[in-house]
N, C-alpha and C. Protein backbone atom coordinates (compact mmCIF):
# COMPACT_ATOMS: atom_id res chain seq x y z
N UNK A 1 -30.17 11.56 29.17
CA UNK A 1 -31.36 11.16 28.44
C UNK A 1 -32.15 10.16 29.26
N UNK A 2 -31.69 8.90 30.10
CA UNK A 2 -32.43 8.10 30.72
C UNK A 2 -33.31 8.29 31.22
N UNK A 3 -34.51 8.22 30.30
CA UNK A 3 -35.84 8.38 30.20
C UNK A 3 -36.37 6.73 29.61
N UNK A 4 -37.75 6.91 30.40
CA UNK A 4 -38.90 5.91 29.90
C UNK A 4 -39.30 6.64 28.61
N UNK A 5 -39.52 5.50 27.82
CA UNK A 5 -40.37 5.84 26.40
C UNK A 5 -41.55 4.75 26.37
N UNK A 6 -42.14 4.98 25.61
CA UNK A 6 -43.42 4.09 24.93
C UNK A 6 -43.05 3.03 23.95
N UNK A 7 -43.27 2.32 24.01
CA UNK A 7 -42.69 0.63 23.75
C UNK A 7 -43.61 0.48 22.82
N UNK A 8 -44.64 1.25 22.77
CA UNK A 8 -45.62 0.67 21.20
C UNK A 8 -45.29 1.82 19.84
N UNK A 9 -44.05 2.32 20.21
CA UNK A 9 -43.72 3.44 19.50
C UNK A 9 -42.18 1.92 18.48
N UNK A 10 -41.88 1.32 19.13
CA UNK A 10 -41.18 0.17 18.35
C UNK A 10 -41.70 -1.24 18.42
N UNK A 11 -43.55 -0.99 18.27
CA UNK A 11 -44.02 -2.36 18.30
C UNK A 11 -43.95 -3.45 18.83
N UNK A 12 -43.82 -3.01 20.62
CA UNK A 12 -43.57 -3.90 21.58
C UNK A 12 -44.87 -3.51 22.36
N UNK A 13 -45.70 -5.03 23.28
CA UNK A 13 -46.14 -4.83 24.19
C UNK A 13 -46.16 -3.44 24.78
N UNK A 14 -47.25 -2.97 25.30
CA UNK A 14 -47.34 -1.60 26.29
C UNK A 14 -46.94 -1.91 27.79
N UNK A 15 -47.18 -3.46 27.99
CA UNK A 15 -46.39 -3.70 29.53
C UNK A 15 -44.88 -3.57 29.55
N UNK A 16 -44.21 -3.48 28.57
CA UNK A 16 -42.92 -3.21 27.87
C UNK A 16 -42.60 -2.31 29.19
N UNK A 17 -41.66 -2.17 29.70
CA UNK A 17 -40.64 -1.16 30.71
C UNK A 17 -39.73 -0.95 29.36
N UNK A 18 -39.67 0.00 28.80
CA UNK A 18 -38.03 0.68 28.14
C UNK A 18 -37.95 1.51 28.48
N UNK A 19 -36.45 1.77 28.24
CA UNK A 19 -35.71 3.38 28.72
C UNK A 19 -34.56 3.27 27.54
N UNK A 20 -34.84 4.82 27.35
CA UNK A 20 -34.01 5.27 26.40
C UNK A 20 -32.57 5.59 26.83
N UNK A 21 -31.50 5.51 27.18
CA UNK A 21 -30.34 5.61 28.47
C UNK A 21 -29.30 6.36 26.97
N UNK A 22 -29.50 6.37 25.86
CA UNK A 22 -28.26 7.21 25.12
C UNK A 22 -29.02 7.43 23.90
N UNK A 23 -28.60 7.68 22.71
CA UNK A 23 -28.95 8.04 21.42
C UNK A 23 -29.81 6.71 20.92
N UNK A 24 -28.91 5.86 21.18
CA UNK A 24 -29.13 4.41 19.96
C UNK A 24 -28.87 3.23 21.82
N UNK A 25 -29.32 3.61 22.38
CA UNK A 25 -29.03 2.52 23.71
C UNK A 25 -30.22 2.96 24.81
N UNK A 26 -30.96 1.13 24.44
CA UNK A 26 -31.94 0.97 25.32
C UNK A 26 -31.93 0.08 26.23
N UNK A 27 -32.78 0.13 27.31
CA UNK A 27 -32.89 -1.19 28.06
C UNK A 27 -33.57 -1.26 28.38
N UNK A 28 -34.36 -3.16 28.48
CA UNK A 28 -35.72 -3.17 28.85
C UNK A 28 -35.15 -3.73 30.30
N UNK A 29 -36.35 -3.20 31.10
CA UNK A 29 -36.40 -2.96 32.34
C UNK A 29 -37.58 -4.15 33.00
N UNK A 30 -36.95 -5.38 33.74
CA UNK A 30 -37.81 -6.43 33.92
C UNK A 30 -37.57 -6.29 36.06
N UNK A 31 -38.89 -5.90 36.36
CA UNK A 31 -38.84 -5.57 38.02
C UNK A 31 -39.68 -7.22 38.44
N UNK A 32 -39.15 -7.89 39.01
CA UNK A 32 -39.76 -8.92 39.53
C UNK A 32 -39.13 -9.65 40.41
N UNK A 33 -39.61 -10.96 41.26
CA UNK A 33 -38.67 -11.42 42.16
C UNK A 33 -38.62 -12.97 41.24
N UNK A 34 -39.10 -13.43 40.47
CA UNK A 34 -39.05 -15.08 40.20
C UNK A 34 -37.79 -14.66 38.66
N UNK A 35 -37.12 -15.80 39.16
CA UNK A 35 -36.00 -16.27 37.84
C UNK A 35 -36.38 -16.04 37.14
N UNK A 36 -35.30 -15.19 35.94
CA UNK A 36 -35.25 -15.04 34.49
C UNK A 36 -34.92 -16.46 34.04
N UNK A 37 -35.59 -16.82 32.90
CA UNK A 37 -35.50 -18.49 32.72
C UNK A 37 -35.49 -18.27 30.88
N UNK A 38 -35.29 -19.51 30.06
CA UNK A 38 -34.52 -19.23 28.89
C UNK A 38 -36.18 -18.85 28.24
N UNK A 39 -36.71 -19.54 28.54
CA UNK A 39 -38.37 -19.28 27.86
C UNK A 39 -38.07 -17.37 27.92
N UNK A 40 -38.00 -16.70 28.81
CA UNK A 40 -38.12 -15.60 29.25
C UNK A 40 -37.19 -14.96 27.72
N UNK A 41 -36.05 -15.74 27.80
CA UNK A 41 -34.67 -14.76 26.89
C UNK A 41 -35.23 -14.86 25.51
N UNK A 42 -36.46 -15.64 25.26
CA UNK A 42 -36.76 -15.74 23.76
C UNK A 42 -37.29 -14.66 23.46
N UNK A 43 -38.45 -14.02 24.46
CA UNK A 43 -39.36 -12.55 24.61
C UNK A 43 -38.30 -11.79 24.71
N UNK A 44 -37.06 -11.87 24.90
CA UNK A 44 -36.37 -10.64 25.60
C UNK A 44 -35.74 -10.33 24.45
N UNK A 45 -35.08 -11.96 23.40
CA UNK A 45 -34.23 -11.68 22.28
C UNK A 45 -35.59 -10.91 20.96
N UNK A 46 -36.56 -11.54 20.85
CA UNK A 46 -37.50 -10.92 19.94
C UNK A 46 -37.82 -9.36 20.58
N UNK A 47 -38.01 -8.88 21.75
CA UNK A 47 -38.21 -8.12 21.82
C UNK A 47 -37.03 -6.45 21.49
N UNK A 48 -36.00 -7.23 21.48
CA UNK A 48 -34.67 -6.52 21.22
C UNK A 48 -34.58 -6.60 19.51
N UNK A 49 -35.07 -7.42 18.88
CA UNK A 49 -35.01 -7.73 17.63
C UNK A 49 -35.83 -6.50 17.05
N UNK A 50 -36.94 -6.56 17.51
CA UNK A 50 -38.02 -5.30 17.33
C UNK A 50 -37.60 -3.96 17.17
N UNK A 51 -36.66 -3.60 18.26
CA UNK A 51 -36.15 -2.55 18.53
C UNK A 51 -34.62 -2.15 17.52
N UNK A 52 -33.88 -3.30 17.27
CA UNK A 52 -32.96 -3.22 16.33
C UNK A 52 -33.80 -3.41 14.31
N UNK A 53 -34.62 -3.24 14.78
CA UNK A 53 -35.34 -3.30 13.28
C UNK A 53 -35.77 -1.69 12.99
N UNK A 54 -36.19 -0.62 13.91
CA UNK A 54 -36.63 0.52 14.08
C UNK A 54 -35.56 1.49 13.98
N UNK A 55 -34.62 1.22 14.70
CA UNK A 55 -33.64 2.05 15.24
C UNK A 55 -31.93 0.79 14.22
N UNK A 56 -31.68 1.09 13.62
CA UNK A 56 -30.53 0.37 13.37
C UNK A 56 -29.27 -0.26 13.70
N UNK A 57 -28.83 0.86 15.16
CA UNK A 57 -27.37 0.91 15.16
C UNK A 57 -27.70 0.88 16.82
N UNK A 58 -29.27 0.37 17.34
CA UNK A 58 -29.36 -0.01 18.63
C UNK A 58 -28.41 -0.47 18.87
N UNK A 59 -27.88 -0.25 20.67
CA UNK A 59 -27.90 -1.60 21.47
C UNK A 59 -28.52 -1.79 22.72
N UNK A 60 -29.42 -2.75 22.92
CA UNK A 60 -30.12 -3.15 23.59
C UNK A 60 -29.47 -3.96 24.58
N UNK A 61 -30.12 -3.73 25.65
CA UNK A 61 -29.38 -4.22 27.30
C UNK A 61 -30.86 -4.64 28.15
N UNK A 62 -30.49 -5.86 29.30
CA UNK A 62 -31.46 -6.55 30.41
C UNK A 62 -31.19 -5.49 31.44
N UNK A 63 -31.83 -4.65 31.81
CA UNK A 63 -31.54 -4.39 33.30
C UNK A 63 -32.95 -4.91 34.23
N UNK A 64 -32.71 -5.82 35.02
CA UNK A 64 -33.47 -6.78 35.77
C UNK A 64 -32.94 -6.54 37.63
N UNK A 65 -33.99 -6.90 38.46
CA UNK A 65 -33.38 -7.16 39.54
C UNK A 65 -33.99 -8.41 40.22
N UNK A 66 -34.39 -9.58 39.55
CA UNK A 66 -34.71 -11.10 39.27
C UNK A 66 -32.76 -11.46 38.86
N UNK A 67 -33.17 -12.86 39.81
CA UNK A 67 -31.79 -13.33 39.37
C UNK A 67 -32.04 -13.60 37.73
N UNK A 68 -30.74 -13.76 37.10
CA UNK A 68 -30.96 -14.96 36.00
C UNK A 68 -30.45 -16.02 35.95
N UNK A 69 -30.75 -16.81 35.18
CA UNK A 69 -29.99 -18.37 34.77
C UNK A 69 -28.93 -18.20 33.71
N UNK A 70 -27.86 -18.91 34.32
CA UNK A 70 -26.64 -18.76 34.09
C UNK A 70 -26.72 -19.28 32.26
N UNK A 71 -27.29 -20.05 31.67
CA UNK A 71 -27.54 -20.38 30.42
C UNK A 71 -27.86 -19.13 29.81
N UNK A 72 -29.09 -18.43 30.73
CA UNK A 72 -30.11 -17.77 29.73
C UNK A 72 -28.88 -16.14 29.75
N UNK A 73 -28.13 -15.84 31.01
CA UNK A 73 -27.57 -14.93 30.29
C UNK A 73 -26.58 -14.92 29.57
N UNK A 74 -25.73 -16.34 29.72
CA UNK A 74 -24.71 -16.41 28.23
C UNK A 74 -25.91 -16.49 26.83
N UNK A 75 -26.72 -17.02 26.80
CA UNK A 75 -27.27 -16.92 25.21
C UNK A 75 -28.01 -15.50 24.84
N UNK A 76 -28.17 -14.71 26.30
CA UNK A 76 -28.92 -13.10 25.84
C UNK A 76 -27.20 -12.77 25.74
N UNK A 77 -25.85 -12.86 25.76
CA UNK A 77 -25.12 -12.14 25.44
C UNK A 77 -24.36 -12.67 24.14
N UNK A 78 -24.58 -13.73 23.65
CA UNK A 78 -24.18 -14.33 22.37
C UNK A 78 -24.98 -13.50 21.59
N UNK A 79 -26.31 -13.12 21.91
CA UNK A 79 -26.63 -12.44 20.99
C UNK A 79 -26.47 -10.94 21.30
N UNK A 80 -25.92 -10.20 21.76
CA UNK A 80 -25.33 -9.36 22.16
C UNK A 80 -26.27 -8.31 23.30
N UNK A 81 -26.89 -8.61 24.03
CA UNK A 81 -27.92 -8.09 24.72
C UNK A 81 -27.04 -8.46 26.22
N UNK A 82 -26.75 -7.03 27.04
CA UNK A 82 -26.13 -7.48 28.38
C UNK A 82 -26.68 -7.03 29.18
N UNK A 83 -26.86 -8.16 30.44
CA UNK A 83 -27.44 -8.71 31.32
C UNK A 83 -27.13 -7.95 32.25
N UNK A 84 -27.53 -6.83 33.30
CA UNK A 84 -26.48 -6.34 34.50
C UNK A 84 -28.40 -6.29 35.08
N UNK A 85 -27.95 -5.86 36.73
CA UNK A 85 -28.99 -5.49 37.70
C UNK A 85 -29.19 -4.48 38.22
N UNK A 86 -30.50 -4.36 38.24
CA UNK A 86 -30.95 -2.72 38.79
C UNK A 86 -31.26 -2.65 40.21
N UNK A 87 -31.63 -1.48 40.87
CA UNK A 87 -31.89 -1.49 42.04
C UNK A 87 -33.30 -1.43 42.61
């Protein structure tokens, strides 16, 4: 299935990167070179919130190839959103 979808189809930004990667499993897709920083994980946790409001039994995942901050990815995985890197 790992396909791009349309992000205003679950009331997210259109600059939104998602991919649909299983049934109920998405990931937003952040391409940049400057640090993921906690300001960043608030857009990332609301934006996952969005998506678990549409779809129920989501799970939502970071795939980034920006480092992150070691804070910001323990609190994107407290709330259950995991952090891995793309190429």
């Amino acid at each position: 299935m790992n396909k791009f979808i349309d992000p205003k189809l679950y009331g997210l930004p259109p600059s939104t990167k998602l991919k649909q990667t299983g049934i109920n499993q998405f990931d937003i897709v952040i391409q940049r070179k400057s640090r993921i920083i906690m300001k960043d994980s608030e857009g990332i946790l609301a934006k996952a919130n969005k998506i678990t409001h549409h779809v129920t039994d989501a799970k939502v995942s970071l795939k980034t190839s920006a480092p992150v901050c070691s804070k910001t990815k323990v609190f994107l995985e407290e709330h259950g959103i995991t952090v891995s890197t793309c190429s």
